[in-house]
Protein backbone atom coordinates (compact mmCIF):
# COMPACT_ATOMS: atom_id res chain seq x y z
CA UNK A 1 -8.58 -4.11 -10.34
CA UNK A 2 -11.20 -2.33 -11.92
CA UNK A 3 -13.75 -2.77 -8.84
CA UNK A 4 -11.51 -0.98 -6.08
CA UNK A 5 -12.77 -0.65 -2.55
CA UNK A 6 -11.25 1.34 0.25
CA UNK A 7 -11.02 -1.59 2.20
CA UNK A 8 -8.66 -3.36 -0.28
CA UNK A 9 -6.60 -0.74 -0.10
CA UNK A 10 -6.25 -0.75 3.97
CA UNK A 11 -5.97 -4.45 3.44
CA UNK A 12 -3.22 -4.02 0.88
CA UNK A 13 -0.97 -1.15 2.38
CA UNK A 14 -1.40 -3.25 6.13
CA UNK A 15 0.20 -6.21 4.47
CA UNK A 16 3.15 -3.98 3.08
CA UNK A 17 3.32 -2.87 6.32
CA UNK A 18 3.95 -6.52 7.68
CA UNK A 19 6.24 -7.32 4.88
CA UNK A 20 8.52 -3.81 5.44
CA UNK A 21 8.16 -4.83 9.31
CA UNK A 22 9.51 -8.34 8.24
CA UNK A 23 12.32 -7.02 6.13
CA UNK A 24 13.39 -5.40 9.09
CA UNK A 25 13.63 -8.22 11.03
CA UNK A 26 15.25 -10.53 8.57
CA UNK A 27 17.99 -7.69 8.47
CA UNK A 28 18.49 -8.09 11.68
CA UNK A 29 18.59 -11.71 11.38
CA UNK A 30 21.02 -12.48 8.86
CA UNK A 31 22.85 -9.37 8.05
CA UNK A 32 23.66 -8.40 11.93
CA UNK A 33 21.64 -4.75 11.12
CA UNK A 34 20.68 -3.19 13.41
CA UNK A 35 18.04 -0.57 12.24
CA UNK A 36 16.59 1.89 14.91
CA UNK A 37 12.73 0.62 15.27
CA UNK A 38 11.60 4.59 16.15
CA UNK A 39 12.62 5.65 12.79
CA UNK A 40 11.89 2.28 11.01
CA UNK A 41 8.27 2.55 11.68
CA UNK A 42 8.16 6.54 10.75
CA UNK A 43 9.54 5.75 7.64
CA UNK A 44 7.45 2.77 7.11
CA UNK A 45 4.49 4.57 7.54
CA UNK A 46 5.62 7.25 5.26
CA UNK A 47 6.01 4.76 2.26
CA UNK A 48 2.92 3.28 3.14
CA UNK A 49 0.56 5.97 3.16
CA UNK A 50 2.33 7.36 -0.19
CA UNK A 51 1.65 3.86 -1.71
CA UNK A 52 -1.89 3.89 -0.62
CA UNK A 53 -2.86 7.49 -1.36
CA UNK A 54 -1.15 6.85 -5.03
CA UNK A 55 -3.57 3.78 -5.09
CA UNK A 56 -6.56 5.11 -3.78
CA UNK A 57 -6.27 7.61 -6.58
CA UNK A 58 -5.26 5.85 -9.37
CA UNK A 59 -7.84 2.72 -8.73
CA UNK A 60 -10.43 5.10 -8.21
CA UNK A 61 -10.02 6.97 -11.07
CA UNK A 62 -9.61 3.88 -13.69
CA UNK A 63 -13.13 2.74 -11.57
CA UNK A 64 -14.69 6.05 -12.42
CA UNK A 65 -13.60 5.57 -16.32
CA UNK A 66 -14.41 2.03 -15.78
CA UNK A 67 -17.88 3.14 -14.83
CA UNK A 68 -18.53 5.89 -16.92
CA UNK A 69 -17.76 3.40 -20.21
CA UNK A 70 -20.20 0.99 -18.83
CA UNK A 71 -23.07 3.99 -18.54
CA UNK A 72 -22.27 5.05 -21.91
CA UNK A 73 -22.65 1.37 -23.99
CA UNK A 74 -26.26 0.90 -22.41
């Protein structure tokens, strides 16, 4: 956690991407629901980017302090 890359992130919203997506279709499996796929992925994509943008910053920052501690004990 303290060495976050942008490409973790991707990785890590595009696999709560899959598991929303999967949600979705086990809704649809076992409850009988439904849900329109248009708004399903809008929504999805919504909740994703929020999640990543709120990770992106909040990784990035504890790497900075992470960092900055590091520089400052040498």
């Amino acid at each position: 956690m303290r060495d976050a890359t942008p490409g973790g992130t991707l990785l890590g919203s595009a696999v709560l991407f899959v598991i929303l997506w999967e949600l979705r279709s086990a809704a649809g499996l076992v409850l009988g629901v439904d849900i329109n796929g248009t708004g399903y992925v809008i929504a999805s994509i919504v909740v994703v980017g929020l999640v990543a943008f709120g990770l992106s910053v909040g990784l990035f920052r504890l790497s900075a302090t992470v960092l900055n501690e590091r520089r400052s004990e040498r």
